[in-house]
C-alpha atoms as a PDB file:
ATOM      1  CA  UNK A   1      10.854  14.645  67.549  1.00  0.00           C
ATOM      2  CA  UNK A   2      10.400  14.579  63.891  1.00  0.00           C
ATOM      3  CA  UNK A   3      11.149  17.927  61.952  1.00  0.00           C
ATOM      4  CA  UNK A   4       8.639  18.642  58.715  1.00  0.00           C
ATOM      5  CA  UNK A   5      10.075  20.147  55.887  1.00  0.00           C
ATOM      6  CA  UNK A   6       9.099  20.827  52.397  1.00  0.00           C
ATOM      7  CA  UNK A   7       9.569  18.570  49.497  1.00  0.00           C
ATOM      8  CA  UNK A   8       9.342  19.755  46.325  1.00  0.00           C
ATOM      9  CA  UNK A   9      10.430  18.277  42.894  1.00  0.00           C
ATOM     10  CA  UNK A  10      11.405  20.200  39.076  1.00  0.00           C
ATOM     11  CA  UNK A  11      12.320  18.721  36.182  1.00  0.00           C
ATOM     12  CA  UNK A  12      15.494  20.212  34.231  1.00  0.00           C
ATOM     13  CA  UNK A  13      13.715  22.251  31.609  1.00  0.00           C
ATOM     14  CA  UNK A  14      15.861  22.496  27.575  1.00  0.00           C
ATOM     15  CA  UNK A  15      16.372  19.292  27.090  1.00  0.00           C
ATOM     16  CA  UNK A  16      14.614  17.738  24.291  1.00  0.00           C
ATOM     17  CA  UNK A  17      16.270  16.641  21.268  1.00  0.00           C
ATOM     18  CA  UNK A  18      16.474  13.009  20.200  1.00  0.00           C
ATOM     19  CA  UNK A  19      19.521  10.833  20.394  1.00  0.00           C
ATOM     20  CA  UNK A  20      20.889   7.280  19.285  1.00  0.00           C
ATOM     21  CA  UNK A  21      22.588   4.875  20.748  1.00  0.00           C
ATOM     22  CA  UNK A  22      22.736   1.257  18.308  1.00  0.00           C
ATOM     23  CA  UNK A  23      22.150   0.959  15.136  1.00  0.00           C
ATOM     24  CA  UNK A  24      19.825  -1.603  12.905  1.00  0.00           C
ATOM     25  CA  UNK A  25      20.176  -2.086   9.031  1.00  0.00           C
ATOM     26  CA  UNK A  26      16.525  -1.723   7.177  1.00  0.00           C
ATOM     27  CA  UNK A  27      15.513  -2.437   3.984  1.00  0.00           C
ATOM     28  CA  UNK A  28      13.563   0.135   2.081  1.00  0.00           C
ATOM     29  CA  UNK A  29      12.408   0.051  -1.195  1.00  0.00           C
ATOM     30  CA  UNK A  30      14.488  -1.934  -3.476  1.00  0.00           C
ATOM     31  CA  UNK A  31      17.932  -0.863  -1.794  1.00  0.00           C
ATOM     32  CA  UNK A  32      19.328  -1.329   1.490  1.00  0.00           C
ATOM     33  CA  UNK A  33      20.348   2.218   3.563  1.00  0.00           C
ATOM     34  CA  UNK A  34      21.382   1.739   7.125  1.00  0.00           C
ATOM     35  CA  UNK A  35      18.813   3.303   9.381  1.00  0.00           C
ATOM     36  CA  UNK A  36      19.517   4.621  12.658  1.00  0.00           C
ATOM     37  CA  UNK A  37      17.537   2.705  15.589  1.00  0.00           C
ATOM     38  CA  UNK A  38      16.353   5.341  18.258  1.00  0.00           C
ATOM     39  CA  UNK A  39      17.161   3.769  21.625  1.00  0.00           C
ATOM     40  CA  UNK A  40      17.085   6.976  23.805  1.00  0.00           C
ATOM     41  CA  UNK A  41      15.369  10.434  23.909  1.00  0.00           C
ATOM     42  CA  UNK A  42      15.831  12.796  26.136  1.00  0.00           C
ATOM     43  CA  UNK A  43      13.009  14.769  27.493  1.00  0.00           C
ATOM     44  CA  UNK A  44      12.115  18.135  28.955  1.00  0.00           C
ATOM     45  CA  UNK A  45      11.289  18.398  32.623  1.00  0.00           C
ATOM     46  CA  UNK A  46       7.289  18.869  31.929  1.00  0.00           C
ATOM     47  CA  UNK A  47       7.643  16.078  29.596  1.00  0.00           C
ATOM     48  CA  UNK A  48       9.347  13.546  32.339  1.00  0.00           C
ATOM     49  CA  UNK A  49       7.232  14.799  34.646  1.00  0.00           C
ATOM     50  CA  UNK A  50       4.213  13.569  33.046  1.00  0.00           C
ATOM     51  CA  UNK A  51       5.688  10.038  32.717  1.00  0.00           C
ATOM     52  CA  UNK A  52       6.126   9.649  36.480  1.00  0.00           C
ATOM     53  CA  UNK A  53       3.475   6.817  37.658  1.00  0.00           C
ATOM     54  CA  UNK A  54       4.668   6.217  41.376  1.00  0.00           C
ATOM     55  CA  UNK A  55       7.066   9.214  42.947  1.00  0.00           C
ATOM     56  CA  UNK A  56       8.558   8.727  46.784  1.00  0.00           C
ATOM     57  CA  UNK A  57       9.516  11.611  48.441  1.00  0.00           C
ATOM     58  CA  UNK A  58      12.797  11.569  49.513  1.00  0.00           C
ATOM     59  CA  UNK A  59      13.523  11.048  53.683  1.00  0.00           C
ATOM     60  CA  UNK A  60      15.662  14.299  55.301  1.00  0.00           C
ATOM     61  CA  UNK A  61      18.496  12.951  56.484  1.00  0.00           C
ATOM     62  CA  UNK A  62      18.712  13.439  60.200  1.00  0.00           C
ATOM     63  CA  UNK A  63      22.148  14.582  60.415  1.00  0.00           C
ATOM     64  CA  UNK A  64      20.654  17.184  58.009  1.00  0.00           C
ATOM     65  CA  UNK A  65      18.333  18.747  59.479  1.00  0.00           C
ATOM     66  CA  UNK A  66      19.967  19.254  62.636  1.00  0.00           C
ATOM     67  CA  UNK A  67      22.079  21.190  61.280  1.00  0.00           C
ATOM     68  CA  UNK A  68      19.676  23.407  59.537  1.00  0.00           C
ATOM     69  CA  UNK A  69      20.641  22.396  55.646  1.00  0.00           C
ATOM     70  CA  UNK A  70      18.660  23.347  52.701  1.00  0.00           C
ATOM     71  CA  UNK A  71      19.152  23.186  49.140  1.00  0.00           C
ATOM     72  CA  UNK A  72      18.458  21.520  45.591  1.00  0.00           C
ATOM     73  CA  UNK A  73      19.863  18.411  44.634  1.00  0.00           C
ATOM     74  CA  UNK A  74      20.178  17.972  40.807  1.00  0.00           C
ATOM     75  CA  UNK A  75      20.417  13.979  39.509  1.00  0.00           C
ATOM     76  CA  UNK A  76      21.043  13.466  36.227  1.00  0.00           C
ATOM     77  CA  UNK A  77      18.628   9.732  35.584  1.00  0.00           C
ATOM     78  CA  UNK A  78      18.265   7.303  32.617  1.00  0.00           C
ATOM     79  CA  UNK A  79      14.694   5.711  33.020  1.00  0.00           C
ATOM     80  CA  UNK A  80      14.663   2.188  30.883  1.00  0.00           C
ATOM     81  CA  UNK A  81      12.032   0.872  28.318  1.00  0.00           C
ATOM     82  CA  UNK A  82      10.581  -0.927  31.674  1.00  0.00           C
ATOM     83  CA  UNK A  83       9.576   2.270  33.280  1.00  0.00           C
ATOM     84  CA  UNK A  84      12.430   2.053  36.312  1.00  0.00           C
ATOM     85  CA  UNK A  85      15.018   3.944  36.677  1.00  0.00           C
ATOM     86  CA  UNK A  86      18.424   2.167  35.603  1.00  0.00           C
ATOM     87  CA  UNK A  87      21.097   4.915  36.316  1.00  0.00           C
ATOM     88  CA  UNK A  88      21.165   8.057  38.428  1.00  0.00           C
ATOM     89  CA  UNK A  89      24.089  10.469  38.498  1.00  0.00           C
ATOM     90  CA  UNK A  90      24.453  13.425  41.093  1.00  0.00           C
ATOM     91  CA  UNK A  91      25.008  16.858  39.447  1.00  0.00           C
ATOM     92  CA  UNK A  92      24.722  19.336  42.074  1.00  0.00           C
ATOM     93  CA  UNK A  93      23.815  19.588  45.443  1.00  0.00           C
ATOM     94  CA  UNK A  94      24.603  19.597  49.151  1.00  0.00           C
ATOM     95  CA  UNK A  95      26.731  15.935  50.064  1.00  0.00           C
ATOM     96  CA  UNK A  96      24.309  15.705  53.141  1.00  0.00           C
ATOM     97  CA  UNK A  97      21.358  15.538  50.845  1.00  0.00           C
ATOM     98  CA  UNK A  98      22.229  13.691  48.115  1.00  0.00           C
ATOM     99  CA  UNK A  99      21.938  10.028  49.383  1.00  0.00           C
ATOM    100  CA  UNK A 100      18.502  10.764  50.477  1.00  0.00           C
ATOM    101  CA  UNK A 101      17.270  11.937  46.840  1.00  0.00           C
ATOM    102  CA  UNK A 102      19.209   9.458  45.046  1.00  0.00           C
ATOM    103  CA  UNK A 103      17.270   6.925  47.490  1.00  0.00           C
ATOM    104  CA  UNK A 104      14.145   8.619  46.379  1.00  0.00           C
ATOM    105  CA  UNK A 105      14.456   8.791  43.084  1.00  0.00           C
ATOM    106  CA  UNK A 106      15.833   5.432  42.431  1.00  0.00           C
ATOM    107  CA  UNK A 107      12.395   3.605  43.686  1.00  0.00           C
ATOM    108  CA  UNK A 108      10.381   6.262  41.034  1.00  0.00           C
ATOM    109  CA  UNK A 109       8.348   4.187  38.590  1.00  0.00           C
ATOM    110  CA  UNK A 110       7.793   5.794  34.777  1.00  0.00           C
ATOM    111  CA  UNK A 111       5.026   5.314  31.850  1.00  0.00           C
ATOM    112  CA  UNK A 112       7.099   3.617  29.456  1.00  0.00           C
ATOM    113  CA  UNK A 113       8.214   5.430  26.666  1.00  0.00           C
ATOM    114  CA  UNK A 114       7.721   4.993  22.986  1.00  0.00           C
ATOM    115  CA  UNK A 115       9.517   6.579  19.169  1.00  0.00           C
ATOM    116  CA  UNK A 116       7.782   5.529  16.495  1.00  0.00           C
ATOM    117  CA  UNK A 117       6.219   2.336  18.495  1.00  0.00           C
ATOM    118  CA  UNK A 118       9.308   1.040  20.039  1.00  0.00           C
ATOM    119  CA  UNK A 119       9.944   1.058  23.334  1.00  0.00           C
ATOM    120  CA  UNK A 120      12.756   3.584  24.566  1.00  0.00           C
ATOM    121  CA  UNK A 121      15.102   4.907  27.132  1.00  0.00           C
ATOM    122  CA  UNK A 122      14.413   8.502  28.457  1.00  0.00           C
ATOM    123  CA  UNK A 123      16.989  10.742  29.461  1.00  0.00           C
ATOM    124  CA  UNK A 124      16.249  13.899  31.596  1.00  0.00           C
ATOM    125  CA  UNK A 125      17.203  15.535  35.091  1.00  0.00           C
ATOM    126  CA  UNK A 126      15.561  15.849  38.080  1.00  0.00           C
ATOM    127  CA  UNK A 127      15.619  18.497  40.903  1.00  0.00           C
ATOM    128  CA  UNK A 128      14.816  17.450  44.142  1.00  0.00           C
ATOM    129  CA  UNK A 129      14.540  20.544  46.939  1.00  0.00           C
ATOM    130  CA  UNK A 130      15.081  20.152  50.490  1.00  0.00           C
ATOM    131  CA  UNK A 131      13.683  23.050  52.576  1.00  0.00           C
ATOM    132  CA  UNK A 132      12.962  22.719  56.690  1.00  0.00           C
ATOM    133  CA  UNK A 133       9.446  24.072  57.553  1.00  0.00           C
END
């Protein structure tokens, strides 16, 4: 017998300042300054959350639920300039959860992102809550 649960998802909220990670050389005007190349933001939850074209809920793992555990798993994700998600890193949560929300997560499909009409990494964190009905 399957047990039903609640799924719900938050984005990490105060992130949302702009980073760089390469460099490119540009001319402008008649002298040559280096000028940084933005290759990753990072974004708020809201803001992530709006990018998200194709979310999977994550499966509660058996084991899990038999034994009655709840809680919030936080990842930490990079989503690249194709929209997937390249790298996910655990920040918080219960172990017996985890491996179901980073299994989740990772099939997530993004809007791609764009600075100044270049395509760009986002940076952001996602909470993923596991409660049993």
């Amino acid at each position: 017998m399957m047990k039903s649960f609640a799924f719900s998802v938050s984005l990490l909220l105060g992130i949302s300042c702009l980073g760089s990670s390469t460099e490119s050389y540009a001319a402008q005007s008649s002298t040559k300054h280096p000028e940084k190349r933005v290759t990753r933001i990072r974004l708020t939850g809201p803001q992530a959350h709006k990018l998200i074209k194709s979310e999977i809920p994550p499966i509660y793992p058996e084991e899990a639920s038999k034994k009655h555990i709840q809680g919030t798993v936080r990842l930490h994700i990079i989503i690249g300039m194709n929209g997937l998600v390249n790298e996910i890193n655990v920040v918080s949560g219960k172990p017996q959860l985890q491996a179901a929300a980073v299994d989740a997560v990772r099939q997530w499909k993004y809007e791609i992102s764009h600075y100044k009409d270049q395509p760009v990494e986002v940076e952001t964190a996602v909470d993923l809550v596991f409660k049993l009905n």
